[in-house]
PDB file of N, CA and C in Angstrom:
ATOM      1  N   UNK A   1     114.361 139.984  37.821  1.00  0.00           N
ATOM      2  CA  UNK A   1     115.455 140.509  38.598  1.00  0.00           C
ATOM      3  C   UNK A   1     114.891 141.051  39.916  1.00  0.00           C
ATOM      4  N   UNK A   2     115.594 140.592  40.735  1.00  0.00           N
ATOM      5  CA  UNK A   2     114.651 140.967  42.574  1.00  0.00           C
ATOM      6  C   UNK A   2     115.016 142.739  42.687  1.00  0.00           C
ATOM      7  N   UNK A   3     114.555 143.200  43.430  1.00  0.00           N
ATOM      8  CA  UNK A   3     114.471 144.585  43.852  1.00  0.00           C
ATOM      9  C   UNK A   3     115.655 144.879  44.672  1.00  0.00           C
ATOM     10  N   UNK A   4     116.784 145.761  44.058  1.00  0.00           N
ATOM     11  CA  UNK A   4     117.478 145.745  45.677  1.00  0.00           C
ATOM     12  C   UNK A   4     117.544 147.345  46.317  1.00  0.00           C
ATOM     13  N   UNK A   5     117.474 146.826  47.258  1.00  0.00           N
ATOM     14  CA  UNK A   5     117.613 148.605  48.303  1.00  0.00           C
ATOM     15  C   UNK A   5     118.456 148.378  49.082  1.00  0.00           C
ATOM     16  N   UNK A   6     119.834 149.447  48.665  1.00  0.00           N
ATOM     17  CA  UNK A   6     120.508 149.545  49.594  1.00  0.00           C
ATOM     18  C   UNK A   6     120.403 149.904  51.202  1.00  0.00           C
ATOM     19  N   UNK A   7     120.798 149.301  52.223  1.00  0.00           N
ATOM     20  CA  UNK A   7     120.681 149.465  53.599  1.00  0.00           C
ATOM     21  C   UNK A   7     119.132 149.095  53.972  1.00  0.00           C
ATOM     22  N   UNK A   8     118.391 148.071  52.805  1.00  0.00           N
ATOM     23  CA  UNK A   8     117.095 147.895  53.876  1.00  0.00           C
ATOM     24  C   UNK A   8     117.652 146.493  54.397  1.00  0.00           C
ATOM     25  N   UNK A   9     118.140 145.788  54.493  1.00  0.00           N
ATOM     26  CA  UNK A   9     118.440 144.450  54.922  1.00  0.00           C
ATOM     27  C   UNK A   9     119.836 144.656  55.910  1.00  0.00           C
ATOM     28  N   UNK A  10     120.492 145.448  55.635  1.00  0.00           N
ATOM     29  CA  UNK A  10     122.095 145.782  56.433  1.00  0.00           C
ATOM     30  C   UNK A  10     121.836 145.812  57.774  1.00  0.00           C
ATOM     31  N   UNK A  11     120.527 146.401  58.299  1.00  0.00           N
ATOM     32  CA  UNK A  11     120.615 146.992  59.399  1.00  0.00           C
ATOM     33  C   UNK A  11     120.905 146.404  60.652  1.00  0.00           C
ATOM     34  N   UNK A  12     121.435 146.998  61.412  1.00  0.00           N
ATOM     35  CA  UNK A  12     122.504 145.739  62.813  1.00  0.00           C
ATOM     36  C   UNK A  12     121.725 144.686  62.991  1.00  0.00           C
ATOM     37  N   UNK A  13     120.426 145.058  63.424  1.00  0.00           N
ATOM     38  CA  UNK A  13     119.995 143.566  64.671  1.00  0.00           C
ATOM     39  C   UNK A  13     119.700 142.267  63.202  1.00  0.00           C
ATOM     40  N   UNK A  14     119.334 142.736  62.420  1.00  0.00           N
ATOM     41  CA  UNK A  14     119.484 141.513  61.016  1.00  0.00           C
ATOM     42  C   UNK A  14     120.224 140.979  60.864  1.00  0.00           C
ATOM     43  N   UNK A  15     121.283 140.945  61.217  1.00  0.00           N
ATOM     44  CA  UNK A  15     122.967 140.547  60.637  1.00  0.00           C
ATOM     45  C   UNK A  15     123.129 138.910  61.842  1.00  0.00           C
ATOM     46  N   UNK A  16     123.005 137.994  60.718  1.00  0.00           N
ATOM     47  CA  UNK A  16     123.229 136.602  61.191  1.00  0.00           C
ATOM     48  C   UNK A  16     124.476 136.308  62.455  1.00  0.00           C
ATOM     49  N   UNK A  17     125.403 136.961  62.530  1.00  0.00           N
ATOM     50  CA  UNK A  17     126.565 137.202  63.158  1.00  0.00           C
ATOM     51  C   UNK A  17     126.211 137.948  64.730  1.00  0.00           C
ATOM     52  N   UNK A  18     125.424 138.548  64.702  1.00  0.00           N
ATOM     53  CA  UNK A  18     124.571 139.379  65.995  1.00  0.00           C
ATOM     54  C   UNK A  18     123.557 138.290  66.481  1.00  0.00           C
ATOM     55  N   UNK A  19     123.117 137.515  65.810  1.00  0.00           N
ATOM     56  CA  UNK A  19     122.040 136.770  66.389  1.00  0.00           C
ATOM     57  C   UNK A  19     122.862 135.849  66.907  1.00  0.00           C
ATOM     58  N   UNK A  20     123.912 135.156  66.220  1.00  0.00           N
ATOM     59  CA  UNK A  20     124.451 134.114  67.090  1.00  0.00           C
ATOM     60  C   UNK A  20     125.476 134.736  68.494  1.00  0.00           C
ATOM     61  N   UNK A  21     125.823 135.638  68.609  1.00  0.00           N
ATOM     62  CA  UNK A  21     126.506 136.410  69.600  1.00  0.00           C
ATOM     63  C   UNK A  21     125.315 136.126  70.629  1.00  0.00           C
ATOM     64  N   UNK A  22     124.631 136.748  70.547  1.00  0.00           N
ATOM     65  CA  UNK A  22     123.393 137.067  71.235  1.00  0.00           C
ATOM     66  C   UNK A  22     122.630 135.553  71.896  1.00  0.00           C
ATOM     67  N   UNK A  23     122.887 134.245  70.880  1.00  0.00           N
ATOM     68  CA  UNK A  23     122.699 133.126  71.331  1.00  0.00           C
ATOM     69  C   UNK A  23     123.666 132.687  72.055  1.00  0.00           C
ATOM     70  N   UNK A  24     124.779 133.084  72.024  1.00  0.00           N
ATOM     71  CA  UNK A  24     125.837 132.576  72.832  1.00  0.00           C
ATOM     72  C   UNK A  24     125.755 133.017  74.257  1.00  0.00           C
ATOM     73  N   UNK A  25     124.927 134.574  74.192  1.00  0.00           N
ATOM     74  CA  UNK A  25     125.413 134.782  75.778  1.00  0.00           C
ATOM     75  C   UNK A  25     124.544 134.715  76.393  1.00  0.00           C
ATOM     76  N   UNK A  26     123.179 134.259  75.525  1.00  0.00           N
ATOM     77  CA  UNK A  26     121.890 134.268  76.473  1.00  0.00           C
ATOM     78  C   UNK A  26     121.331 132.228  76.940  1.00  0.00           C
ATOM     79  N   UNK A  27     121.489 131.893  75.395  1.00  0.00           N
ATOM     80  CA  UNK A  27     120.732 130.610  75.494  1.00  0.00           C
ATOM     81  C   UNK A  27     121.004 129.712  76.793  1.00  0.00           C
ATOM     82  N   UNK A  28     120.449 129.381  77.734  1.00  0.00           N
ATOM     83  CA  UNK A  28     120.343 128.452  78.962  1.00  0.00           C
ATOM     84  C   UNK A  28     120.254 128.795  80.000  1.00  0.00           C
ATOM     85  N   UNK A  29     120.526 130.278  79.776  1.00  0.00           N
ATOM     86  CA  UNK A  29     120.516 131.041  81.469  1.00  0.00           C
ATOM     87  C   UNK A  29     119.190 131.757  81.902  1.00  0.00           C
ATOM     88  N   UNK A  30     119.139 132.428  82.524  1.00  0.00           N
ATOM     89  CA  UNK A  30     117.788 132.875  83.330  1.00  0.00           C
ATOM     90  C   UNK A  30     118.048 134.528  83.263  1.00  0.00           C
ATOM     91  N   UNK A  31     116.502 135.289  83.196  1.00  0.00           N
ATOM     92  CA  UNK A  31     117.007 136.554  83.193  1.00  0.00           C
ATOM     93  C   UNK A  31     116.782 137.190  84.072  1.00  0.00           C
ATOM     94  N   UNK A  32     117.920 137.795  84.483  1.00  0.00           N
ATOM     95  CA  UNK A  32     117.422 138.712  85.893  1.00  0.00           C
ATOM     96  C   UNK A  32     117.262 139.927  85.242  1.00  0.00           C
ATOM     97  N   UNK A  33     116.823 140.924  86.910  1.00  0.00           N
ATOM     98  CA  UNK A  33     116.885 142.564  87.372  1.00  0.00           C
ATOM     99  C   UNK A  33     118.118 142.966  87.623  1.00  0.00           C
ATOM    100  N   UNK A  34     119.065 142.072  87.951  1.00  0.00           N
ATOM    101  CA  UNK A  34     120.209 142.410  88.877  1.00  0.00           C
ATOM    102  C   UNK A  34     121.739 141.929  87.576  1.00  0.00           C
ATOM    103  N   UNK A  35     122.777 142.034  88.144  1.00  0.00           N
ATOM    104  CA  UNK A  35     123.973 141.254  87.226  1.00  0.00           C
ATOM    105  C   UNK A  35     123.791 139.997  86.235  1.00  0.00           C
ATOM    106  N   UNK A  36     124.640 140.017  85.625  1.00  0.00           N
ATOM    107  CA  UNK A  36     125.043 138.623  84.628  1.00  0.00           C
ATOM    108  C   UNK A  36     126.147 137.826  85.564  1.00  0.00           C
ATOM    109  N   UNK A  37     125.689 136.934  85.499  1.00  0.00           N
ATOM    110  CA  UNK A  37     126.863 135.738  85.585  1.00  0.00           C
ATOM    111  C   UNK A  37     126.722 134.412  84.674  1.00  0.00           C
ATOM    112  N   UNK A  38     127.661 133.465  85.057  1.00  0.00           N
ATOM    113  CA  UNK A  38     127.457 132.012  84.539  1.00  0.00           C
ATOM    114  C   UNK A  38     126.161 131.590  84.472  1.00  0.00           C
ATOM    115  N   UNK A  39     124.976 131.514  85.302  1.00  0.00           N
ATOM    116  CA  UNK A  39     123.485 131.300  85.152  1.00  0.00           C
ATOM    117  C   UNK A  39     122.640 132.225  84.476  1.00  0.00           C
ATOM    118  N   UNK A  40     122.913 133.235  84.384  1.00  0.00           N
ATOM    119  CA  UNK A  40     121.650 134.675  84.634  1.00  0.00           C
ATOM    120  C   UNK A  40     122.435 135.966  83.249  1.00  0.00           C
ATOM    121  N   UNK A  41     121.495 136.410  83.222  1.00  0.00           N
ATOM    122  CA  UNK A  41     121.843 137.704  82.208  1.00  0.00           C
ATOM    123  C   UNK A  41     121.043 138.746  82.783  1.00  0.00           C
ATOM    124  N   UNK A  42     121.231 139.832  82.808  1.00  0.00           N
ATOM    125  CA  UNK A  42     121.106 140.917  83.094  1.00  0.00           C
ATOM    126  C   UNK A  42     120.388 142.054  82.292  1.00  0.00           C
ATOM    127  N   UNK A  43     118.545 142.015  82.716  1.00  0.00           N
ATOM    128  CA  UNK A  43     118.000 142.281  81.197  1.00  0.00           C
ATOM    129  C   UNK A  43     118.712 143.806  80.575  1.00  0.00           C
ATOM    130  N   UNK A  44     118.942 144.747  81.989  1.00  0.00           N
ATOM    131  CA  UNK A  44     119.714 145.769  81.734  1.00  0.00           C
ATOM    132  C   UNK A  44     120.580 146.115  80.711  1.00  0.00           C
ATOM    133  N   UNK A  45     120.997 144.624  80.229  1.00  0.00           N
ATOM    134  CA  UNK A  45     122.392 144.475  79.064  1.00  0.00           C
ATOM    135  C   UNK A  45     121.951 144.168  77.964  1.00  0.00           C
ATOM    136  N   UNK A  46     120.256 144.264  77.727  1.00  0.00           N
ATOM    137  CA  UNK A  46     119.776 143.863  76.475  1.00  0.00           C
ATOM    138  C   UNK A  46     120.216 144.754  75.264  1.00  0.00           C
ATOM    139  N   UNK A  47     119.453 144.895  74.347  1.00  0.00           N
ATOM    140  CA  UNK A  47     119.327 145.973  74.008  1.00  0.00           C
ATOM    141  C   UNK A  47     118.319 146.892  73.867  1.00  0.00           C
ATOM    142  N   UNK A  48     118.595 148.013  73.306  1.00  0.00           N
ATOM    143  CA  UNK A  48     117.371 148.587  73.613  1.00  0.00           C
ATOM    144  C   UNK A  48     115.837 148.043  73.021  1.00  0.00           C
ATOM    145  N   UNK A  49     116.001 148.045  72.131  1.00  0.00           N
ATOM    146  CA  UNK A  49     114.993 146.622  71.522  1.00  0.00           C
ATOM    147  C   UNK A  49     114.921 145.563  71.316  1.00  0.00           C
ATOM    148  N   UNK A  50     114.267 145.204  72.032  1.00  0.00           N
ATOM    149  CA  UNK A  50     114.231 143.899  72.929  1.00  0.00           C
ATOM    150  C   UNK A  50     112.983 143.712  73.339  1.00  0.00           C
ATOM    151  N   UNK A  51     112.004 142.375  72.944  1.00  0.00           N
ATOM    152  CA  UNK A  51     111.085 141.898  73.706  1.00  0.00           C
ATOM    153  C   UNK A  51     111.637 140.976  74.586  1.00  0.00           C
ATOM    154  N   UNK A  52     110.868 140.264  75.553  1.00  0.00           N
ATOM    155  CA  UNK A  52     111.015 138.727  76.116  1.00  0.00           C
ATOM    156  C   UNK A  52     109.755 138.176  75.887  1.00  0.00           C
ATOM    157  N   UNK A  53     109.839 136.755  75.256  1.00  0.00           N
ATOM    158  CA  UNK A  53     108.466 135.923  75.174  1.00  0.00           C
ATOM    159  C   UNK A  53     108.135 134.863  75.675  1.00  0.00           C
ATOM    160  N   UNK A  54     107.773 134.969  76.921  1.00  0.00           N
ATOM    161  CA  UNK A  54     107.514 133.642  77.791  1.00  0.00           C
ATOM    162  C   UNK A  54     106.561 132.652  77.101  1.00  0.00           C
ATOM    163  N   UNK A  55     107.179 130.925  77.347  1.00  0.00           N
ATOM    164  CA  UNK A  55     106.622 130.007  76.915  1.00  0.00           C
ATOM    165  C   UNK A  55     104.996 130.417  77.036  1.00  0.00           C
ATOM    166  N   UNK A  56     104.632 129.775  75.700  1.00  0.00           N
ATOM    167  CA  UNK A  56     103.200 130.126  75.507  1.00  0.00           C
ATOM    168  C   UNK A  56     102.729 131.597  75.047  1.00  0.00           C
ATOM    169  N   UNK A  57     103.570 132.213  75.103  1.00  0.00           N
ATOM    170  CA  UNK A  57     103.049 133.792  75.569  1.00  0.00           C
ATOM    171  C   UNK A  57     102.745 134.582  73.846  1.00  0.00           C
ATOM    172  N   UNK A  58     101.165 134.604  73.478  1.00  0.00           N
ATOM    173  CA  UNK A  58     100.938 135.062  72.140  1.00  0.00           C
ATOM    174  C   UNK A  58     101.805 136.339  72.132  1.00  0.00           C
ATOM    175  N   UNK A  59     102.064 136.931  70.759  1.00  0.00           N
ATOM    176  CA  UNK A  59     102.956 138.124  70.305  1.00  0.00           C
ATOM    177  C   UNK A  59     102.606 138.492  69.300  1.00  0.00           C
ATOM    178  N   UNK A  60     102.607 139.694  68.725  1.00  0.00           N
ATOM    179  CA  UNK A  60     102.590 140.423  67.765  1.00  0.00           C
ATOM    180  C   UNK A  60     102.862 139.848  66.603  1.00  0.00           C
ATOM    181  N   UNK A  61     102.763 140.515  65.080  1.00  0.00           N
ATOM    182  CA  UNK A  61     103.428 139.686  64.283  1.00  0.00           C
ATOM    183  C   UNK A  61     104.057 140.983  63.349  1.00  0.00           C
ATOM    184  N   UNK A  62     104.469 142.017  64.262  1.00  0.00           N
ATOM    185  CA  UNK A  62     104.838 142.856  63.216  1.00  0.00           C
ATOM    186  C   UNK A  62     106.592 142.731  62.763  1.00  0.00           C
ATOM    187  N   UNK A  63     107.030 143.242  62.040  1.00  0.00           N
ATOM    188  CA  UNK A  63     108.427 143.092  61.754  1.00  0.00           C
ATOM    189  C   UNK A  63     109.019 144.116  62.369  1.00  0.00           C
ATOM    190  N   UNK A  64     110.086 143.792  62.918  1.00  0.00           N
ATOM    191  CA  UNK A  64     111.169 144.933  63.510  1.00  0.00           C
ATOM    192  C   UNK A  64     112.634 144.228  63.585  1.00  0.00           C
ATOM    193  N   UNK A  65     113.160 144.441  62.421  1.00  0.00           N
ATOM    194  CA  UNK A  65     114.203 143.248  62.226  1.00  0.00           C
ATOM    195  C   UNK A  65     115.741 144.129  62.801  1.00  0.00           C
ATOM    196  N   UNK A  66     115.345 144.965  63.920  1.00  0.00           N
ATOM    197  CA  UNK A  66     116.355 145.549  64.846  1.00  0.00           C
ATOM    198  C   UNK A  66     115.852 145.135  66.043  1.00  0.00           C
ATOM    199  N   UNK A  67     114.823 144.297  65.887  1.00  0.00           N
ATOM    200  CA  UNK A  67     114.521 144.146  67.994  1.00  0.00           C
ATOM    201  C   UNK A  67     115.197 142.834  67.948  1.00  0.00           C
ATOM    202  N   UNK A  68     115.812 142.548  69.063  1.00  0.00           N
ATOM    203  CA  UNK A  68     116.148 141.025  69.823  1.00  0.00           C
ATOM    204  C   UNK A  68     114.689 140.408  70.509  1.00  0.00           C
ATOM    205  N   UNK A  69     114.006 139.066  70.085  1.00  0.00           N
ATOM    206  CA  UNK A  69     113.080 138.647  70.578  1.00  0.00           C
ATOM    207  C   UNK A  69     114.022 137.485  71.558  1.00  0.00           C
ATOM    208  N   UNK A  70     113.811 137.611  72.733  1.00  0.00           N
ATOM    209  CA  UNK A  70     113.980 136.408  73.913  1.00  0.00           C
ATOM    210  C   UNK A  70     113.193 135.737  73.990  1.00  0.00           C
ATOM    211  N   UNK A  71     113.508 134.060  73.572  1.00  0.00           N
ATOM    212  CA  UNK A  71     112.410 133.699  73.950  1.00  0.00           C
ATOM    213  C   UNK A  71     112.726 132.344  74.928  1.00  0.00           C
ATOM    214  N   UNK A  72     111.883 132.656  76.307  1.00  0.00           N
ATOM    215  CA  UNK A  72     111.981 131.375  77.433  1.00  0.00           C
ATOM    216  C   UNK A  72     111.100 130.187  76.711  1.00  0.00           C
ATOM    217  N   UNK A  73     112.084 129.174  77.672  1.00  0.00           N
ATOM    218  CA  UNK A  73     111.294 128.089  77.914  1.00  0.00           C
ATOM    219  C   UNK A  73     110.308 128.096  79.196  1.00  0.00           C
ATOM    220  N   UNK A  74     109.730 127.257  79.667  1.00  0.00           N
ATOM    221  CA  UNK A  74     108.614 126.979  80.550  1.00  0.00           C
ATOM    222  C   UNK A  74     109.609 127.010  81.757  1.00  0.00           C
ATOM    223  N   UNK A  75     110.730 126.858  82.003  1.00  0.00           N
ATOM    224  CA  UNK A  75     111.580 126.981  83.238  1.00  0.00           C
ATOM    225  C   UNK A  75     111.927 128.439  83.608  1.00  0.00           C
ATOM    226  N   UNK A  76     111.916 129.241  82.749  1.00  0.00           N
ATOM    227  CA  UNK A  76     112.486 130.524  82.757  1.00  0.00           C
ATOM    228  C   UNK A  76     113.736 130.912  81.831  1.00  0.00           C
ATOM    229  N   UNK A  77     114.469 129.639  81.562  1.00  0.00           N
ATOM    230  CA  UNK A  77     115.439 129.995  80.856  1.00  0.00           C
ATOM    231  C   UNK A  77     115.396 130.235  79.575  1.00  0.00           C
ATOM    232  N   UNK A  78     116.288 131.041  78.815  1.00  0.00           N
ATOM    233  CA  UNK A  78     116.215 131.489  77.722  1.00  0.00           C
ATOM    234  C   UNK A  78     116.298 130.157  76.204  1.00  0.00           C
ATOM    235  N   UNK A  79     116.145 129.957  75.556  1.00  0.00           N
ATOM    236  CA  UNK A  79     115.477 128.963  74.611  1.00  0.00           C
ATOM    237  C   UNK A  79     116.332 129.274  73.466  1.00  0.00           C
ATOM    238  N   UNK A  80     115.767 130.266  72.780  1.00  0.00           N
ATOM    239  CA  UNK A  80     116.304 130.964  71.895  1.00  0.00           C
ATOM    240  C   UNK A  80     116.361 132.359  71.130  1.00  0.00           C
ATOM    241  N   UNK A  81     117.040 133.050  70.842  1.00  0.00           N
ATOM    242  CA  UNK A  81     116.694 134.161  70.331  1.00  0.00           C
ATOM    243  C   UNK A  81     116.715 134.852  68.571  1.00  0.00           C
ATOM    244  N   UNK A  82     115.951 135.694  68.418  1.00  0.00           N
ATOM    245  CA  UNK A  82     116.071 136.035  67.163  1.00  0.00           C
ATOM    246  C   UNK A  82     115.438 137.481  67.017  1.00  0.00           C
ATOM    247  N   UNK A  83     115.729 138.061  65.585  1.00  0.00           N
ATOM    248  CA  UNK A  83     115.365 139.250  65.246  1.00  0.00           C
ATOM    249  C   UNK A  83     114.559 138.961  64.056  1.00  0.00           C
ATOM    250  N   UNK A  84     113.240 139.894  64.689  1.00  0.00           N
ATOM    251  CA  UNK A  84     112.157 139.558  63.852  1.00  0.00           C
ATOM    252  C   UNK A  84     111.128 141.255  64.055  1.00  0.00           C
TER     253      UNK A  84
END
């Protein structure tokens, strides 16, 4: 019988439903300093935990299954994201 703990898995940035939100408003665009529009997102509007991982770019391997990881492609634009 698996182990269960309440609220260790619940927690917001885990929730399959947040990650695809989060793919919707980021994947293809570019991230700025400045506003969001149709091209660009506004890292300002991230959340507070939040990496960005530029193509190639080694990373950590610890778990923080409340951070948003960004991750570019080699153009700048955003690729895909996840919580890890």
């Amino acid at each position: 019988m698996p182990l269960v703990v309440p609220g260790l898995m619940s927690s917001g940035g885990s929730d399959t439903n947040q990650q695809e939100d989060w793919m919707n408003k980021l994947v293809g665009k570019k991230l700025t300093d400045s506003t969001s529009d149709t091209t660009s997102f506004a890292k300002q509007d991230l959340p507070k935990e939040h990496r960005v991982i530029e193509h190639g770019s080694m990373v950590t391997q610890d778990f923080k299954p409340d951070r948003l990881n960004v991750h570019l492609a080699e153009d700048g634009t955003v690729r895909h994201v996840d919580f890890k």
